[in-house]
Protein backbone atom coordinates (compact mmCIF):
# COMPACT_ATOMS: atom_id res chain seq x y z
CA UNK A 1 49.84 66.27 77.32
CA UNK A 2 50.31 62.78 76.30
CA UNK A 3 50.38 59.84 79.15
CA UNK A 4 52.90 57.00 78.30
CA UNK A 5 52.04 54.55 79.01
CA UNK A 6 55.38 52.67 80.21
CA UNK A 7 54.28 48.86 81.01
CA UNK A 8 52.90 48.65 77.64
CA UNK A 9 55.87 49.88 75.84
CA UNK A 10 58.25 47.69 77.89
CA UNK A 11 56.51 44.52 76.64
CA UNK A 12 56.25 45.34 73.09
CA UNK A 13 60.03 46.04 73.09
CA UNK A 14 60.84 42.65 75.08
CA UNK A 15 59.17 40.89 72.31
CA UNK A 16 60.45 42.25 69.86
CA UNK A 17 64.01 41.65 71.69
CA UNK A 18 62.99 37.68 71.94
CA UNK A 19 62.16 37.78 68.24
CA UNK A 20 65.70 39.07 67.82
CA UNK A 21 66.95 36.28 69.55
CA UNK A 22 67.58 32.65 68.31
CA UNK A 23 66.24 29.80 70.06
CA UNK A 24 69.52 28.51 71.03
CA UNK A 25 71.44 28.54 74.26
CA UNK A 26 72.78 31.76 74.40
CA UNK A 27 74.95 32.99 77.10
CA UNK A 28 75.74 36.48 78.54
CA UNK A 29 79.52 36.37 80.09
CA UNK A 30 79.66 39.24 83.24
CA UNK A 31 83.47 39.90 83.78
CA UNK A 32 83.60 41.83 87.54
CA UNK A 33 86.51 43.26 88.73
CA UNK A 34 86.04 45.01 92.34
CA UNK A 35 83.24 44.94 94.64
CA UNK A 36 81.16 48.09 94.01
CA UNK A 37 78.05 49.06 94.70
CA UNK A 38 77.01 51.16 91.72
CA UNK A 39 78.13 47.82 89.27
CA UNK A 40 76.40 45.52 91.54
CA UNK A 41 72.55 47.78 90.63
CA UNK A 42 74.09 47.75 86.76
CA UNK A 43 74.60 43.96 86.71
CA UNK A 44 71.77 43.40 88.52
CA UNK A 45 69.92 44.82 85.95
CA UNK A 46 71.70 43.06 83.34
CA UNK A 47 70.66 40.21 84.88
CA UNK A 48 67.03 41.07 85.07
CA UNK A 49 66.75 41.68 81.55
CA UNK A 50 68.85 38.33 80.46
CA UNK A 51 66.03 36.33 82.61
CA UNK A 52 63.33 38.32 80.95
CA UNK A 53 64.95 36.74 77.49
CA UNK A 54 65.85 32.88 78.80
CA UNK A 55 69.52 34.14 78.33
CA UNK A 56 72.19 32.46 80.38
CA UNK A 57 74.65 34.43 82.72
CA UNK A 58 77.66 33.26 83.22
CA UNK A 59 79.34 35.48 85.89
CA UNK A 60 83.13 35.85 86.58
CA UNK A 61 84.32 37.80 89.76
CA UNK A 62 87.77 38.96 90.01
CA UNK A 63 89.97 40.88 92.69
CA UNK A 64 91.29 44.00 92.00
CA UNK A 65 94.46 42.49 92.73
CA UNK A 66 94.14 39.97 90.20
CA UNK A 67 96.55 39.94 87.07
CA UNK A 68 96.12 42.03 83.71
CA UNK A 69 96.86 38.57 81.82
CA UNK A 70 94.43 36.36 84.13
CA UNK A 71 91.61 38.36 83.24
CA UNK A 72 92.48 39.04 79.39
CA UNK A 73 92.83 34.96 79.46
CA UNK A 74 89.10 35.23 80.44
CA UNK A 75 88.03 37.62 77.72
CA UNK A 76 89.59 35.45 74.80
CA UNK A 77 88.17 32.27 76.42
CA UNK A 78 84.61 33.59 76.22
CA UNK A 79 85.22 35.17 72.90
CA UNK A 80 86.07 32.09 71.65
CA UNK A 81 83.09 30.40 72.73
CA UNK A 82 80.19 30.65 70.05
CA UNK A 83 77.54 30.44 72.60
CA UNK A 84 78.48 33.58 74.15
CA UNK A 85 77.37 36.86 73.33
């Protein structure tokens, strides 16, 4: 039986992921709709990882309540935006 060894592994792959990655100001966009717990642990590690690469979060937080055409607004906004990934 082999022993990973898990630490190890994790740093080669972050740098290779920060070789991947050009030295400008790139920006993660987080679009939340709703307040729930199980995306709150996902984002958080989203947000782990983007801090890990000097990546830039830009978060958005939306009601449920809020409109189909406020938050599709959002999504062409950011995909407009060349800085955004």
């Amino acid at each position: 039986m082999q022993l990973l060894e898990c630490k190890k592994i994790k740093e080669i792959e972050l740098s290779n992921l920060k070789k991947l990655i050009p030295d400008k100001n790139i920006k993660l966009v987080i679009i939340q709709i709703g307040d729930y717990p199980e995306n709150k642990i996902y984002l958080n590690s989203k947000k782990k990882l983007a801090a890990l690469l000097n990546v830039e979060i830009i978060e958005y937080k939306y009601e449920e309540s809020t409109s189909k055409e406020k938050i599709i607004s959002k999504i062409k906004e950011c995909n407009n935006n060349k800085q955004v990934t």
